[in-house]
C-alpha atoms as a PDB file:
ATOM      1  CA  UNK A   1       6.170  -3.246   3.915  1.00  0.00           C
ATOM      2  CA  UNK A   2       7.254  -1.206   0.739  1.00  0.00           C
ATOM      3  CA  UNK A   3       3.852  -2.664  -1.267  1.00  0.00           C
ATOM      4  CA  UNK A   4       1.715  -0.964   2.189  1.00  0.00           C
ATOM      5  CA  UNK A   5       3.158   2.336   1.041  1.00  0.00           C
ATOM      6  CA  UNK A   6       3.403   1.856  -2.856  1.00  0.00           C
ATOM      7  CA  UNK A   7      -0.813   0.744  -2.400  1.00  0.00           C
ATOM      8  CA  UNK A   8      -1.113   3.775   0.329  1.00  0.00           C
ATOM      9  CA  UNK A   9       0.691   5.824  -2.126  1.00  0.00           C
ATOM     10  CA  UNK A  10      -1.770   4.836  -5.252  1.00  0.00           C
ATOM     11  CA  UNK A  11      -4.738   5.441  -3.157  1.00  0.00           C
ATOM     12  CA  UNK A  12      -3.736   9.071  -1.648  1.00  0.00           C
ATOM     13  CA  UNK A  13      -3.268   9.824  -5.437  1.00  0.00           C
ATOM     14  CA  UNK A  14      -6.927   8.719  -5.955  1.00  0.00           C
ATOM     15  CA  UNK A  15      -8.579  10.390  -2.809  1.00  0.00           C
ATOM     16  CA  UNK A  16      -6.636  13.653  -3.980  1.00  0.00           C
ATOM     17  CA  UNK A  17      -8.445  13.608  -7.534  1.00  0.00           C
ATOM     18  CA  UNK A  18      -5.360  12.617  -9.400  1.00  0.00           C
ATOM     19  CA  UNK A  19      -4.583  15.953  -9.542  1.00  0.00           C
ATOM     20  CA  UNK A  20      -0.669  15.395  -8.222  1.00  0.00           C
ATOM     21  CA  UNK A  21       2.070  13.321  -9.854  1.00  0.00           C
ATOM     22  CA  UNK A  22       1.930   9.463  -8.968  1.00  0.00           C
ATOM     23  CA  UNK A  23       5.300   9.431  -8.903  1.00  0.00           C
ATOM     24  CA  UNK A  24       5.293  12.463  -6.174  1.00  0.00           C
ATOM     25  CA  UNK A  25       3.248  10.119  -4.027  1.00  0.00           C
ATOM     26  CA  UNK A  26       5.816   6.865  -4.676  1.00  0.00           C
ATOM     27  CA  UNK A  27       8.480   8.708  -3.473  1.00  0.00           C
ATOM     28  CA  UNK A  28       6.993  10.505  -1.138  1.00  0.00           C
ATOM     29  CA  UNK A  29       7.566  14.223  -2.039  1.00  0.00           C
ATOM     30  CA  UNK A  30       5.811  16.657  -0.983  1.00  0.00           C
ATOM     31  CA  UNK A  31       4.224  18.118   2.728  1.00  0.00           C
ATOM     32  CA  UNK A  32       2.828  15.671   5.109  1.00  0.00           C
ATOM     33  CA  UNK A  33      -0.974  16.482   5.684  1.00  0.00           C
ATOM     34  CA  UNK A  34      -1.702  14.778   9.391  1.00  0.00           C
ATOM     35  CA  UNK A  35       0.756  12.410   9.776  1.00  0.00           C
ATOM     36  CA  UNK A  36       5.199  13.019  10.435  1.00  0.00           C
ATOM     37  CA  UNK A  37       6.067  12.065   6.857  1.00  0.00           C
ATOM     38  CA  UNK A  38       3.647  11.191   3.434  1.00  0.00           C
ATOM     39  CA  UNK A  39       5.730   7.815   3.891  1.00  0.00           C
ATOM     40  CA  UNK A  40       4.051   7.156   7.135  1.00  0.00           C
ATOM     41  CA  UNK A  41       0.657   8.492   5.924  1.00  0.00           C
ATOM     42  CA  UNK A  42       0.813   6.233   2.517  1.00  0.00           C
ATOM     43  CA  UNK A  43       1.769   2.784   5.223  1.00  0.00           C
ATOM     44  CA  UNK A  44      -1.473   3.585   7.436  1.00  0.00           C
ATOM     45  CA  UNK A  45      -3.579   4.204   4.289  1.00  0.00           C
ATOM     46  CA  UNK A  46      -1.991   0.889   2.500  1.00  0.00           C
ATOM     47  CA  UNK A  47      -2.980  -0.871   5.665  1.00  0.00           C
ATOM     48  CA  UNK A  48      -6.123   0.038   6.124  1.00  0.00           C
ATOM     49  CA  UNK A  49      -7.098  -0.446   2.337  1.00  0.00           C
ATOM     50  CA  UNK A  50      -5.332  -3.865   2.798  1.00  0.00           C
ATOM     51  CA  UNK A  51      -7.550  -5.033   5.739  1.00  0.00           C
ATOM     52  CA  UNK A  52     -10.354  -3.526   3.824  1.00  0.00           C
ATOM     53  CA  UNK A  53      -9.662  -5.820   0.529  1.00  0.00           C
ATOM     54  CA  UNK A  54      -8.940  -8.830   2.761  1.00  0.00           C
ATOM     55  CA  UNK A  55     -12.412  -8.673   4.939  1.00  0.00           C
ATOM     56  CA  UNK A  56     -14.079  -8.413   1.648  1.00  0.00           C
ATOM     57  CA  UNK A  57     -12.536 -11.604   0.339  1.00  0.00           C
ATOM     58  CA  UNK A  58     -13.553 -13.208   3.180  1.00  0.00           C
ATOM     59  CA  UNK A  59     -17.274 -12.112   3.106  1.00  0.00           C
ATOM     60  CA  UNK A  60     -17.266 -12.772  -0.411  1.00  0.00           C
ATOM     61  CA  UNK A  61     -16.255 -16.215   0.208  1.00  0.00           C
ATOM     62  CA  UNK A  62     -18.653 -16.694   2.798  1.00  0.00           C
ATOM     63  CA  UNK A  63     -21.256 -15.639   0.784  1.00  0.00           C
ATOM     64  CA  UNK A  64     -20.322 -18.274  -2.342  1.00  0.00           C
ATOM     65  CA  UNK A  65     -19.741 -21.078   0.008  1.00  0.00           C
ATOM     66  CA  UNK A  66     -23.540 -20.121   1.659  1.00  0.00           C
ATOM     67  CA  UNK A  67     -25.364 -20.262  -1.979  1.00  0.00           C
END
């Protein structure tokens, strides 16, 4: 579960420009935008990019075993 948020984390940093500390984002600092805590936030966005990644892998493998 700590990779979720450490991936969530690394992608907030990248939606936001870069323009905050990475480490700031790892350890959570800073205010929540929409969800109770950036720990919380950086899970959900970890999951999502996770499930993302994973359907991607399986098209992609589809799509080699097709041709």
């Amino acid at each position: 579960m700590l990779w979720l948020i450490n991936i969530g984390a690394f992608f907030r940093w990248l939606f936001k420009g870069c323009k905050t500390k990475l480490r700031d984002e790892l350890h959570g600092m800073g205010e929540p935008t929409w969800g109770p805590s950036i720990n919380f936030e950086n899970f959900v966005i970890g999951l999502l990019a996770d499930i993302v990644i994973i359907v991607l892998f399986i098209i992609v493998g589809c799509a080699i075993s097709i041709f």
